[in-house]
Protein backbone atom coordinates (compact mmCIF):
# COMPACT_ATOMS: atom_id res chain seq x y z
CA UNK A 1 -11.75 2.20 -11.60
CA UNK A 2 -13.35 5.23 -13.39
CA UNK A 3 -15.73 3.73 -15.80
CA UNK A 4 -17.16 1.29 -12.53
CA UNK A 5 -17.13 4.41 -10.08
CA UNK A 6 -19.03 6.40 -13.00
CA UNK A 7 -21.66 2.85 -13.56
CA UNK A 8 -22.06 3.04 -10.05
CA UNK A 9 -22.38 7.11 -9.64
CA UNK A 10 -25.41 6.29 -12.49
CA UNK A 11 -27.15 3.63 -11.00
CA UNK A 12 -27.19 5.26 -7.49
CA UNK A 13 -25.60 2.69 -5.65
CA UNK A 14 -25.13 3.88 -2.50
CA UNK A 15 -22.15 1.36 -0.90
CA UNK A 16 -18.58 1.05 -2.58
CA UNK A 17 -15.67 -0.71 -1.46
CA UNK A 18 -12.78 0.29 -3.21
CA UNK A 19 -9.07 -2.12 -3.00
CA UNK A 20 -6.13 0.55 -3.68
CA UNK A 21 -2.81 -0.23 -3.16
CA UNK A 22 -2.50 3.79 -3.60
CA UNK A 23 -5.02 4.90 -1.52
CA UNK A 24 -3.91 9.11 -2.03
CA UNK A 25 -3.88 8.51 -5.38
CA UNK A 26 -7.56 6.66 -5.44
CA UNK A 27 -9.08 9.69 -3.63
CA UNK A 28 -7.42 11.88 -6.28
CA UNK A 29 -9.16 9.56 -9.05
CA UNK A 30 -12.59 9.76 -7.21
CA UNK A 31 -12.41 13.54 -7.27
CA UNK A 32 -11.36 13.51 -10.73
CA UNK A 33 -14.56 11.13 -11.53
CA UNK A 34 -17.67 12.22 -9.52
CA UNK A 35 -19.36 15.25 -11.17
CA UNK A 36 -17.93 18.35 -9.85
CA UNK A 37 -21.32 19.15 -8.28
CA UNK A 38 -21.17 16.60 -6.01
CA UNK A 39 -19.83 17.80 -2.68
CA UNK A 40 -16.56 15.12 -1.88
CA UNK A 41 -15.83 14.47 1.67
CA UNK A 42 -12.96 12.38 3.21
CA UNK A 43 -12.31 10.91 6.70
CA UNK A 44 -9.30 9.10 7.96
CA UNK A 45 -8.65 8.79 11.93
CA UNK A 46 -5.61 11.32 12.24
CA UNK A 47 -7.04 14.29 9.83
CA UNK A 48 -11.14 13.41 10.47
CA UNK A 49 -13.32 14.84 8.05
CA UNK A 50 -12.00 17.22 5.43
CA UNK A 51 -13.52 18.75 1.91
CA UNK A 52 -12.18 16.90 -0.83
CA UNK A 53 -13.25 19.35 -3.38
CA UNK A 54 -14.69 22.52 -3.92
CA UNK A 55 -18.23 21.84 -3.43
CA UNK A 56 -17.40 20.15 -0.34
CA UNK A 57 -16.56 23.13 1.59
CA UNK A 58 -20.02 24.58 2.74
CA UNK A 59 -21.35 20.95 3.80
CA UNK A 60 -18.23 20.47 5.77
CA UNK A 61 -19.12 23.46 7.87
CA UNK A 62 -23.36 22.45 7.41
CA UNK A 63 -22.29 19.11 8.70
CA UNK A 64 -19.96 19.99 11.74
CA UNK A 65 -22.28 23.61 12.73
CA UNK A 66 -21.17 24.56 16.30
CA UNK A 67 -20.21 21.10 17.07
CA UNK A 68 -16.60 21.13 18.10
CA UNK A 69 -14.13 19.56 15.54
CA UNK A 70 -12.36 17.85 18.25
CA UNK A 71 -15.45 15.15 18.57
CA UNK A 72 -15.17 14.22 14.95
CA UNK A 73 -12.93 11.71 15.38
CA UNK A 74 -14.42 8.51 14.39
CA UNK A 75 -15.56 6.80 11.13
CA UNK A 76 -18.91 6.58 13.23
CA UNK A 77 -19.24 10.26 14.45
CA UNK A 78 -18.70 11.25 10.78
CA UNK A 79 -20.90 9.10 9.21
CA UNK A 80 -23.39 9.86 11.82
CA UNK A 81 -23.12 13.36 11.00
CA UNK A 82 -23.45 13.15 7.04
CA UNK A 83 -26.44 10.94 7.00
CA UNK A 84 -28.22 13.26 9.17
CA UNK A 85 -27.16 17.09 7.52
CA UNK A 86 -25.34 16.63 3.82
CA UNK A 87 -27.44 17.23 1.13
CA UNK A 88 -28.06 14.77 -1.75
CA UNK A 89 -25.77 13.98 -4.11
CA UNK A 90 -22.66 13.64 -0.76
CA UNK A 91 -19.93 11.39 -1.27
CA UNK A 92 -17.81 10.46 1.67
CA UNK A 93 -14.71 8.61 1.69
CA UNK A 94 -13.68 6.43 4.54
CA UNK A 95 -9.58 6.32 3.99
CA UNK A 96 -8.10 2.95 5.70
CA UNK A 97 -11.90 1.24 6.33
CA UNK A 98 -9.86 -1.65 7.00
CA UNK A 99 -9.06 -0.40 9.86
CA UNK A 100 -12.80 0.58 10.73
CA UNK A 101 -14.83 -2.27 9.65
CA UNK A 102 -13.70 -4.81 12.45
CA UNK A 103 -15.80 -2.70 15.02
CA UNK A 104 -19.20 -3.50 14.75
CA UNK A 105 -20.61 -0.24 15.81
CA UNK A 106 -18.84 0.96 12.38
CA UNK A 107 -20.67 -1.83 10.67
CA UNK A 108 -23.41 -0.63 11.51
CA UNK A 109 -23.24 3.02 11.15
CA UNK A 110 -22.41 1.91 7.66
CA UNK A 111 -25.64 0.02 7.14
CA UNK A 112 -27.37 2.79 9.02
CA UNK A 113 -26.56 4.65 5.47
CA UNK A 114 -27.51 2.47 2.79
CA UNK A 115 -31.25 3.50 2.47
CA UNK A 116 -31.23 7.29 3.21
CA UNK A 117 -28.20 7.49 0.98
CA UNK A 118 -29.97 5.73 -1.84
CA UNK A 119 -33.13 7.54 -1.26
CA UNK A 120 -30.62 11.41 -2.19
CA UNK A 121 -28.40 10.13 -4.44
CA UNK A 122 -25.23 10.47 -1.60
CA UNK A 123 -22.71 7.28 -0.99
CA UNK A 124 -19.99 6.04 0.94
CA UNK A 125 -16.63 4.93 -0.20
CA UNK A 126 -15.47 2.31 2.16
CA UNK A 127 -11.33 2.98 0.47
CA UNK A 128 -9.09 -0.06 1.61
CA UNK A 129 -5.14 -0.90 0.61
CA UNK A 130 -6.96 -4.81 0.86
CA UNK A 131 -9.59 -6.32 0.36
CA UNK A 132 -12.37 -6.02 2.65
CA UNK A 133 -13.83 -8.77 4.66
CA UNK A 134 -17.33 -7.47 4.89
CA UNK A 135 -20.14 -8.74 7.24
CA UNK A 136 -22.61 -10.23 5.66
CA UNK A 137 -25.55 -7.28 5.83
CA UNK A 138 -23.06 -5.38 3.79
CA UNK A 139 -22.18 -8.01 1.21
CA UNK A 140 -25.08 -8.24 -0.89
CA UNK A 141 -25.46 -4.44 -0.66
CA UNK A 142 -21.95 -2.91 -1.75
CA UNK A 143 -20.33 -2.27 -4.77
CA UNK A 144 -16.72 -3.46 -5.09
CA UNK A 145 -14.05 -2.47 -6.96
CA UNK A 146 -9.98 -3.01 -7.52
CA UNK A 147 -8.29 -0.15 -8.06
CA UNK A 148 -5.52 -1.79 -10.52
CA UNK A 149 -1.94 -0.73 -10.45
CA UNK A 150 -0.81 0.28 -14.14
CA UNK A 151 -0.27 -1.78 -16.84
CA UNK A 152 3.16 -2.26 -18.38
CA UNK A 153 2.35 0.40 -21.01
CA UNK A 154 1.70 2.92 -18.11
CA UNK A 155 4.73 1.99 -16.07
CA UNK A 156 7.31 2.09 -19.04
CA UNK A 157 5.98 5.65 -19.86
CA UNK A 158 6.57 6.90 -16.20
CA UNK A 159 10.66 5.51 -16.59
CA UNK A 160 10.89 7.15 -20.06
CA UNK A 161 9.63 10.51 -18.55
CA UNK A 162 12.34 10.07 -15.80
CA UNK A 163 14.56 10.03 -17.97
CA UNK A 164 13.72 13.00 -19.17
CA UNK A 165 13.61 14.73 -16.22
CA UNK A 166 17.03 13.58 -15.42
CA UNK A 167 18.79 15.02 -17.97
CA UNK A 168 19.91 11.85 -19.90
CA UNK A 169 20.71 12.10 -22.96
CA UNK A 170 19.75 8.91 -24.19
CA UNK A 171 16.53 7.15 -23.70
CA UNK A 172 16.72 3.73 -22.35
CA UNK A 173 17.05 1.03 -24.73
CA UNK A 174 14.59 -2.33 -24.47
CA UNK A 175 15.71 -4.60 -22.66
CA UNK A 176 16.69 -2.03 -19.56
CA UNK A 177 13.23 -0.54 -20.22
CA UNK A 178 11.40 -3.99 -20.10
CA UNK A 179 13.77 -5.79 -17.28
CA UNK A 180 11.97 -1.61 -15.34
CA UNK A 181 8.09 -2.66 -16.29
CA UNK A 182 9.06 -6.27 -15.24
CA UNK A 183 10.92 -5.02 -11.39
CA UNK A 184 7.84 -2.64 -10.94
CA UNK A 185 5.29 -4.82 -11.79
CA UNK A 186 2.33 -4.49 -8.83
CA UNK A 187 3.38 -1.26 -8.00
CA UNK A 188 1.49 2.00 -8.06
CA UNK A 189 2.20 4.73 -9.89
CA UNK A 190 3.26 6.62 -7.10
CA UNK A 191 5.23 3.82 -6.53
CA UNK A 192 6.71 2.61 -9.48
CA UNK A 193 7.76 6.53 -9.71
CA UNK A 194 9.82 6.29 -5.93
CA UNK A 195 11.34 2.88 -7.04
CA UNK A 196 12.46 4.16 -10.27
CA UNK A 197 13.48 7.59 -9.23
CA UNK A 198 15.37 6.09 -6.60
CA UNK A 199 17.15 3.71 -8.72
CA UNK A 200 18.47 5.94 -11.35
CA UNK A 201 22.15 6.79 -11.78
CA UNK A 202 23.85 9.87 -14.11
CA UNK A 203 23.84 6.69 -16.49
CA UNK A 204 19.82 5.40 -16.44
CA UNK A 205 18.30 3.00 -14.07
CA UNK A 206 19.83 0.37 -12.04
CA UNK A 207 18.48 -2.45 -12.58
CA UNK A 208 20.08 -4.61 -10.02
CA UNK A 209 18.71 -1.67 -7.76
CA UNK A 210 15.18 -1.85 -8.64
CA UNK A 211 14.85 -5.77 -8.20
CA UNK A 212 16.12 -5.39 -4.65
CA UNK A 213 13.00 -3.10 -4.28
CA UNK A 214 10.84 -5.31 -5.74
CA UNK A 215 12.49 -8.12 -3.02
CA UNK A 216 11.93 -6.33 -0.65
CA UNK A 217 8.34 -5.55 -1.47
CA UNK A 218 7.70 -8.82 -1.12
CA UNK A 219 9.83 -10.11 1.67
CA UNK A 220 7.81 -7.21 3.81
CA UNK A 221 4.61 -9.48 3.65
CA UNK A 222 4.67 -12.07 6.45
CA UNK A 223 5.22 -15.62 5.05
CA UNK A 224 6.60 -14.74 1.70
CA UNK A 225 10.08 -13.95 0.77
CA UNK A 226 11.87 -14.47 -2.81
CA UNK A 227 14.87 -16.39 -3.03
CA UNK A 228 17.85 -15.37 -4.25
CA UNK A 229 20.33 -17.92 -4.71
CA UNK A 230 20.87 -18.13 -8.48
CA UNK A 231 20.50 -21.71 -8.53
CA UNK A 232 20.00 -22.72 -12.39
CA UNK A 233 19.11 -26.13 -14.35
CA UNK A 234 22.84 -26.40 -14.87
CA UNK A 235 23.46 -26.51 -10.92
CA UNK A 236 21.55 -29.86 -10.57
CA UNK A 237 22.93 -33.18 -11.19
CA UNK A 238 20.16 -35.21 -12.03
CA UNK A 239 16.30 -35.14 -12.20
CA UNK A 240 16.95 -34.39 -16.41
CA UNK A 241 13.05 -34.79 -17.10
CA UNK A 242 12.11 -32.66 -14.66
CA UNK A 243 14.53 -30.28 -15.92
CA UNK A 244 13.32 -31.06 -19.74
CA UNK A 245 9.76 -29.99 -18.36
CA UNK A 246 10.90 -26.41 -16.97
CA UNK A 247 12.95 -26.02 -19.94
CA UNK A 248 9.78 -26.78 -21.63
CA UNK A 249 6.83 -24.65 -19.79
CA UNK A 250 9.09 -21.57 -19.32
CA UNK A 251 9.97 -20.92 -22.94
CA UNK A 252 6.27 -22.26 -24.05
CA UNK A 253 3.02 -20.41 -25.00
CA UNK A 254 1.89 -19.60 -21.03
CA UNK A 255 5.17 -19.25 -19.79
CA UNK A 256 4.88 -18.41 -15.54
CA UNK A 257 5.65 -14.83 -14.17
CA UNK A 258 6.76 -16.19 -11.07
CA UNK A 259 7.30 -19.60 -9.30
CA UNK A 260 5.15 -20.44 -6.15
CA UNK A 261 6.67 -22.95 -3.73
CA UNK A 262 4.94 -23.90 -0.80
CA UNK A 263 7.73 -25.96 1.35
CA UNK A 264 6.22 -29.15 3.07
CA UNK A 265 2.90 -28.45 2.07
CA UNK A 266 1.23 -31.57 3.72
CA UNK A 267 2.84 -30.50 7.11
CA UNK A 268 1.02 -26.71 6.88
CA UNK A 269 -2.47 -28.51 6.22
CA UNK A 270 -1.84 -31.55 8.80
CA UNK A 271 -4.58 -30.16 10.69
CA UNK A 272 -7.26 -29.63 7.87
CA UNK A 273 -9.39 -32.73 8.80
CA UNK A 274 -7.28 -34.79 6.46
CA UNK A 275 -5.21 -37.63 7.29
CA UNK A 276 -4.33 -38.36 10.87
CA UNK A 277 -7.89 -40.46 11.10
CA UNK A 278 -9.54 -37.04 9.95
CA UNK A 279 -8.70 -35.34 12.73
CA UNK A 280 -9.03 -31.73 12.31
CA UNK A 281 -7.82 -28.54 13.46
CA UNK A 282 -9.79 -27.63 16.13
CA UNK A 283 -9.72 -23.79 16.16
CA UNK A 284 -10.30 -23.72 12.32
CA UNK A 285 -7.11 -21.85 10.93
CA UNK A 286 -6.07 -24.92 9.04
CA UNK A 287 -9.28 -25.83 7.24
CA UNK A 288 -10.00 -21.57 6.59
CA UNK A 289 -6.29 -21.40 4.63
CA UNK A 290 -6.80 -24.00 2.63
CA UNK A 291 -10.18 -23.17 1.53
CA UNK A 292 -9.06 -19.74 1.21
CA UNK A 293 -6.28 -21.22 -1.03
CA UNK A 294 -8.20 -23.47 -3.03
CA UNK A 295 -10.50 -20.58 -3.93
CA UNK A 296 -8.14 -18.12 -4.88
CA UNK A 297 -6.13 -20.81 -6.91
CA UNK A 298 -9.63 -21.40 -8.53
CA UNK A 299 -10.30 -17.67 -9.60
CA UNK A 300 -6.61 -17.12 -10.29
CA UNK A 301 -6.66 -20.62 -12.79
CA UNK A 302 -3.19 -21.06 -10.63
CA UNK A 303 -2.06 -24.50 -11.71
CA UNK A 304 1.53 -26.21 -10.73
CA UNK A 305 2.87 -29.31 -9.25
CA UNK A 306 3.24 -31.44 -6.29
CA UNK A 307 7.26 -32.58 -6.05
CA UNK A 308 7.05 -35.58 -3.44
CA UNK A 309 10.74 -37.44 -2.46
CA UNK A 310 12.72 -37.63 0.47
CA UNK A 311 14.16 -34.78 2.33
CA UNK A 312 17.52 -33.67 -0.12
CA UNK A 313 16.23 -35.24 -3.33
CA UNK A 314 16.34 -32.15 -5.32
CA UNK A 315 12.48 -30.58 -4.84
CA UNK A 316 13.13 -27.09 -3.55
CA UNK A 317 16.30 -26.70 -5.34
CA UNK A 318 14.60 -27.32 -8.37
CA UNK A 319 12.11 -24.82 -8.11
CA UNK A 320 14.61 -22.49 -8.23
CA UNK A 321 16.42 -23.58 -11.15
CA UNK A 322 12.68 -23.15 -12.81
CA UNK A 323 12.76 -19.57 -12.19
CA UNK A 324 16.02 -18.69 -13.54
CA UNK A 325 15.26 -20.51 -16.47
CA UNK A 326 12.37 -18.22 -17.62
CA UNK A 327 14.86 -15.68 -15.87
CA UNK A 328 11.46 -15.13 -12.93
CA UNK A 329 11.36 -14.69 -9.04
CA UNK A 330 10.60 -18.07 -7.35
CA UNK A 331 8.58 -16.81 -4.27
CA UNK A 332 8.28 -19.23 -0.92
CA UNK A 333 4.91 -19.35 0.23
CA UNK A 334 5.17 -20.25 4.49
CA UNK A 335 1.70 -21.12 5.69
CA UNK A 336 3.17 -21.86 9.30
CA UNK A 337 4.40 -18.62 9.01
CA UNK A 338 1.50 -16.88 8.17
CA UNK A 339 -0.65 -18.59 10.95
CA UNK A 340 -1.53 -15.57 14.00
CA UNK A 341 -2.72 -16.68 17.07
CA UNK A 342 -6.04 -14.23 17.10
CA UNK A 343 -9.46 -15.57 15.68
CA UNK A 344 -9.28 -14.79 11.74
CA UNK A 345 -5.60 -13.75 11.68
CA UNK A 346 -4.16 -15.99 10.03
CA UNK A 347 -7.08 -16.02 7.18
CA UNK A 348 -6.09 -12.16 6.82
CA UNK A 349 -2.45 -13.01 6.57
CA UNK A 350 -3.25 -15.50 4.07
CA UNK A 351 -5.16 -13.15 2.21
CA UNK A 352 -2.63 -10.50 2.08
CA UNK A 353 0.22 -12.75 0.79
CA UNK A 354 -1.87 -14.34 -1.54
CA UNK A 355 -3.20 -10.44 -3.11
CA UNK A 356 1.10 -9.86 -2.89
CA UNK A 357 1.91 -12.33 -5.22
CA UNK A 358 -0.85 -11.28 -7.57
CA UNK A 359 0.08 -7.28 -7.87
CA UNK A 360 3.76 -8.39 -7.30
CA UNK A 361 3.99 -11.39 -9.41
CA UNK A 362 1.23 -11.48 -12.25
CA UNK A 363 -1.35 -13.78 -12.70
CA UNK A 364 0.67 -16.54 -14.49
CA UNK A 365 2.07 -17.95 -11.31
CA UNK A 366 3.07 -21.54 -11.38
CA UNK A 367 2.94 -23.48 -8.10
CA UNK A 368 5.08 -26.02 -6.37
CA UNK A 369 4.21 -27.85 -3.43
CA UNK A 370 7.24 -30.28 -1.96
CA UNK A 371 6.49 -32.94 0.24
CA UNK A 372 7.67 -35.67 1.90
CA UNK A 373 3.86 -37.43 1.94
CA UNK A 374 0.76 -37.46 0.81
CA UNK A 375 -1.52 -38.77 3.43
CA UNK A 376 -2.34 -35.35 5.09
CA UNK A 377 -3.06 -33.51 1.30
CA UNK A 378 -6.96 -33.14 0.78
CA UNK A 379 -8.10 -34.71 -3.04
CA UNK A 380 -9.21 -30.46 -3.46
CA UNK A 381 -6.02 -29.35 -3.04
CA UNK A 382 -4.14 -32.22 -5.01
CA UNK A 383 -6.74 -31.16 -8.49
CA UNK A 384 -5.96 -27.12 -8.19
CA UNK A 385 -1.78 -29.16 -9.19
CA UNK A 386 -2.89 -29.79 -12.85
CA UNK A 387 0.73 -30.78 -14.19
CA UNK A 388 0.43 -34.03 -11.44
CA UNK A 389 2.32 -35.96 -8.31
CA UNK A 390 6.35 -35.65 -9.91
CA UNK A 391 8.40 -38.26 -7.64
CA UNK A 392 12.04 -37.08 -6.83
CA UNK A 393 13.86 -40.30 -6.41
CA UNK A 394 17.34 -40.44 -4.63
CA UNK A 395 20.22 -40.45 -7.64
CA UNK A 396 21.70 -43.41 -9.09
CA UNK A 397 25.38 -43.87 -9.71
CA UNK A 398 25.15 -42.20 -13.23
CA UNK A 399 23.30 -38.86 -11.28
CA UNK A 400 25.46 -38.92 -8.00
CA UNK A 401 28.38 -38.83 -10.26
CA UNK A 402 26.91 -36.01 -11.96
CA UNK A 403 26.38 -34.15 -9.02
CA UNK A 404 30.20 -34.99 -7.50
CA UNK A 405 31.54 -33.45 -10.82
CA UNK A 406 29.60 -30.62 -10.13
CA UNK A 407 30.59 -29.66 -6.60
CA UNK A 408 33.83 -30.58 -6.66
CA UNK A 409 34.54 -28.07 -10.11
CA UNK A 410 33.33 -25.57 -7.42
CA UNK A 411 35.50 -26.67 -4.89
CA UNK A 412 39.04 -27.32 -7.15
CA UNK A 413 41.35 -27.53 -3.49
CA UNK A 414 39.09 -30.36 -2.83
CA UNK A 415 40.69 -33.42 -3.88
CA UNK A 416 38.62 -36.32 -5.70
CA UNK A 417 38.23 -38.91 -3.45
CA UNK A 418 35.07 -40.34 -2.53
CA UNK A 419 33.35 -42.32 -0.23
CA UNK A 420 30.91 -45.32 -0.12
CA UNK A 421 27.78 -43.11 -1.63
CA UNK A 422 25.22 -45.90 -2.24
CA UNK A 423 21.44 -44.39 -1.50
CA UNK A 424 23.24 -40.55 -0.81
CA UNK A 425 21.00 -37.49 -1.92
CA UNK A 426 22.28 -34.57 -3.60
CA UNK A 427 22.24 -32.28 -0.23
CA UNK A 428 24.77 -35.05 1.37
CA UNK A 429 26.97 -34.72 -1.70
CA UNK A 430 26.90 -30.71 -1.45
CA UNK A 431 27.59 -31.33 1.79
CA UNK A 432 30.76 -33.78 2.05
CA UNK A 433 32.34 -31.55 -0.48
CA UNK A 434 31.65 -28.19 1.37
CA UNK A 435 32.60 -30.25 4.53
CA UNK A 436 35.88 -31.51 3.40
CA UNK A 437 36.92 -28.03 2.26
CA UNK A 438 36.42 -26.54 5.34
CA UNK A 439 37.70 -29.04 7.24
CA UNK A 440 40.42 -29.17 4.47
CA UNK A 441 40.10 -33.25 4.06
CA UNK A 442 38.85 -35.34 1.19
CA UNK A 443 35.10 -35.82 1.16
CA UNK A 444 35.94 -39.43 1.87
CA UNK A 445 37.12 -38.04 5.17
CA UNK A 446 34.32 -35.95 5.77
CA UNK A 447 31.85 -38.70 5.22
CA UNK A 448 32.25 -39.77 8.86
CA UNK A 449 30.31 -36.72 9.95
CA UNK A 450 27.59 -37.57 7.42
CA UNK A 451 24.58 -39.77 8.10
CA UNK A 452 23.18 -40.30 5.12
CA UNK A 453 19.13 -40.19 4.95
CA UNK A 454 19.10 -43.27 3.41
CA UNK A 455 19.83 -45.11 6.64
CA UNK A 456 17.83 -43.18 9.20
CA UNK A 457 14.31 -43.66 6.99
CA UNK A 458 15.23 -46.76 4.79
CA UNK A 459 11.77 -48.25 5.21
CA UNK A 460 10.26 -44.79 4.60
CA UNK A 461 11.78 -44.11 1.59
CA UNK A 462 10.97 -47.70 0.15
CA UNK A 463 7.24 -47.32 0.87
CA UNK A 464 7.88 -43.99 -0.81
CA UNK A 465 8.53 -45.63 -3.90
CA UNK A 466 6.41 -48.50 -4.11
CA UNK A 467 3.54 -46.09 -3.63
CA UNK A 468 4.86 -43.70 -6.69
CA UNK A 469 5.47 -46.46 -8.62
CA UNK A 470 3.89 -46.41 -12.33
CA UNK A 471 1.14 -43.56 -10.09
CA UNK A 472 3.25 -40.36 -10.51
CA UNK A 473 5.45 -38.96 -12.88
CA UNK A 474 9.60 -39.24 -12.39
CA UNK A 475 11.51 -36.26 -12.01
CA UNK A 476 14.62 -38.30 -12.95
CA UNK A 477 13.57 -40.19 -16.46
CA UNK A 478 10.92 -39.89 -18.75
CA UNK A 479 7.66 -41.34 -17.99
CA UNK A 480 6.16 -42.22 -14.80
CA UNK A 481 8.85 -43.98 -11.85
CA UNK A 482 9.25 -47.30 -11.82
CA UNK A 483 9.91 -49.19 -8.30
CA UNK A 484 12.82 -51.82 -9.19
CA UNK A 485 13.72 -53.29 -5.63
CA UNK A 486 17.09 -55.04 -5.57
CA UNK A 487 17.31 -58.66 -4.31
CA UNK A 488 19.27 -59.13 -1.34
CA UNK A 489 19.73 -55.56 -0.55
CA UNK A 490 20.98 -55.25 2.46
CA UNK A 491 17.92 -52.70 2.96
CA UNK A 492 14.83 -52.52 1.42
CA UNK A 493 14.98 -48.87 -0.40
CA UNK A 494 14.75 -50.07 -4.53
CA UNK A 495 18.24 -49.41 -4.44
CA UNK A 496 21.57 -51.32 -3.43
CA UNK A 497 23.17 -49.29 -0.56
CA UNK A 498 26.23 -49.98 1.52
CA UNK A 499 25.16 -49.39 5.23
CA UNK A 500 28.48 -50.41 7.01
């Protein structure tokens, strides 16, 4: 932020908008920058207007004169005030302009500025903890900058020095230092200090400790949270190119700091104008979070994929296991979630999980979007998916034995008998195991309870295939999937099933 603030200072601009995540620690940088003959002056709504620095003293009182300190209590009051009596060369700083800007009496106030300001050298820092929304006579005309949090050089200096001040002995070793700079990544100083201070022991940092900060970072923004499961590759019977491809990505050149998924994806843009004879959202929120999306994808060079399949086949489940094998977070993205019922709500919400996952997760996110169909995806959003359409395909008998090994060696009181399983998914598997063992039954038993997805959306999942067939990649064998209906199946899925 310095060497912009001081380009700006130069050229006389008399607008900034400044993004801090820190926004005490931004007015301390601002200070630190502007020539000490400047006179500094900040505003929030519960302080007003105070001197930031030295030189701001005497134009505090040459602003205010008699007037009682009581009516200063507005962004528009104070700027008011400034343009009219502070000498060239001001700087004020409106703290939490966020806040401010949605009024447009404030909007204009700020305009008000721009050419007396520019005409004595004096500006106004419009200081935000997002990024600002502004209308469009302030767009052309103000300066913007991100305040970034520290890099990982800065951050693993602040944990070394706690160490220090702790008293221990020994100073922590790489990997404990790197797992620190990896759990306070998007953090500011200020807060990367708290996190770690508050995670250390007699023996050095917790790390299990600072991760559930980090968690809980994130699960504070509406519509994100990070899940926690611990599923792995090994935990999936099944889908083994899929699971060659995350193998594959997360140890490669690029590798991803984070996994994106975005659950039923076509379901949160239903109402974007797309599909459903193009009938849109009428109020808009649809169609502004996608395009949102789509450009902050664009700017970001976010890339992924889109896992289509039936409900159970394996999509979200494998997202997960794609995270813990380049041992990252695998955030959930939920646009319904995120949707508020006032005019350009939800487009702020959107905004502020989608600047979350960027300070919280990197830039190298990779993106998942499950689905169940493709009819209601826009062709936009289907490009900004670079690694394709991957189709999840219910297991065959070699997979769905796979995955009854599996849960039963997690279940050993369970005994090994099985029922008819023709067409079951993974989740109904999971599930007739779990059941029997709580039911304390064999999952043979516990199959009578169970209504397998195959029968309730045969036809569904049999169009499913024939339109992935030899168009979108296989999640369960190399190559793209290959529709192989069975003659005389009893129902038409590309797959023999017993439906007695």
């Amino acid at each position: 932020m310095k060497a912009q603030l001081k380009a700006a200072r130069r050229c006389g601009v008399p607008l900034v908008a400044v993004t801090s995540y820190d926004q005490q620690a931004s007015v301390a940088t601002i200070v630190a920058t502007i020539n000490s003959k400047s006179p500094i002056i900040t505003y929030d709504c519960v302080t007003g207007m105070q001197a930031a620095n030295e030189e701001g003293g005497p134009v505090l009182a040459t602003v205010m004169g008699d007037t009682d300190p009581s009516l200063f209590t507005d962004p528009i009051t104070c700027l008011q005030a400034i343009c009219a009596n502070a000498p060239e060369k001001t700087v004020v700083v409106l703290i939490g302009a966020d806040r401010y800007l949605s009024d447009v009496r404030c909007q204009q106030a700020v305009i008000n500025c721009r050419d007396p300001f520019k005409a004595t050298q004096r500006m106004v820092i419009l200081l935000s903890s997002q990024k600002l929304t502004l209308p469009a006579d302030l767009q052309n005309d103000t300066f913007c900058i991100d305040d970034e949090v520290p890099e990982a050089e800065a951050r693993g200096a602040i944990v070394t020095q706690l160490y220090k001040d702790a008293d221990i002995k020994e100073t922590p070793n790489t990997e404990v230092l790197q797992t620190a700079i990896a759990a306070t990544r998007g953090l500011s100083s200020y807060s990367t200090e708290q996190s770690v201070a508050l995670s250390m022991t007699k023996e050095g940092v917790n790390t299990e400790d600072l991760w559930k900060r980090w968690r809980q970072a994130i699960n504070s923004t509406p519509g994100l949270t990070v899940d926690t499961s611990g599923s792995t590759l090994d935990d999936i019977g099944g889908l083994d190119n899929f699971k060659t491809f995350s193998r594959k990505i997360m140890a490669g050149r690029n590798a991803p700091s984070a996994i994106v998924r975005v659950e039923e994806i076509e379901k949160a843009f239903a109402g974007s104008g797309y599909g459903n004879g193009g009938l849109g959202d009428s109020s808009g929120t649809s169609q502004g979070i996608m395009q949102y999306l789509l450009t902050w994808m664009q700017e970001q060079n976010a890339t992924g994929l889109i896992a289509l399949g039936p409900a159970g086949s394996g999509k979200s489940l494998s997202s997960v296991a794609m995270g813990s094998a380049g041992k990252v977070p695998t955030i959930t993205l939920d646009l319904g979630a995120i949707k508020g019922s006032l005019v350009g709500e939800s487009e702020k919400n959107c905004r502020r999980a989608l600047d979350t996952i960027k300070a919280l997760a990197g830039t190298r996110t990779f993106w998942i979007g499950t689905c169940n169909s493709l009819g209601a995806l826009p062709p936009e959003l289907r490009r900004r998916f670079q690694y394709g359409i991957w189709f999840f395909d219910l297991p065959d008998s070699k997979e769905r034995d796979a995955i009854w090994k599996l849960w039963l060696s997690r279940f050993p009181e369970v005994k090994d008998v099985r029922p008819e399983d023709d067409g079951w998914t993974g989740a109904e598997i999971r599930t007739a195991v779990q059941t029997a063992y709580d039911l304390n039954c064999t999952p043979k038993e516990a199959a009578q309870w169970i209504v397998p997805v195959c029968r309730m959306a045969s036809e569904v999942i049999d169009q499913l295939r024939k339109n992935a067939s030899n168009r979108y990649l296989s999640a369960n064998k190399p190559g793209t999937y290959q529709y192989a209906p069975v003659i005389n199946s009893p129902a038409p899925t590309g797959r023999k099933m017993n439906l007695n």
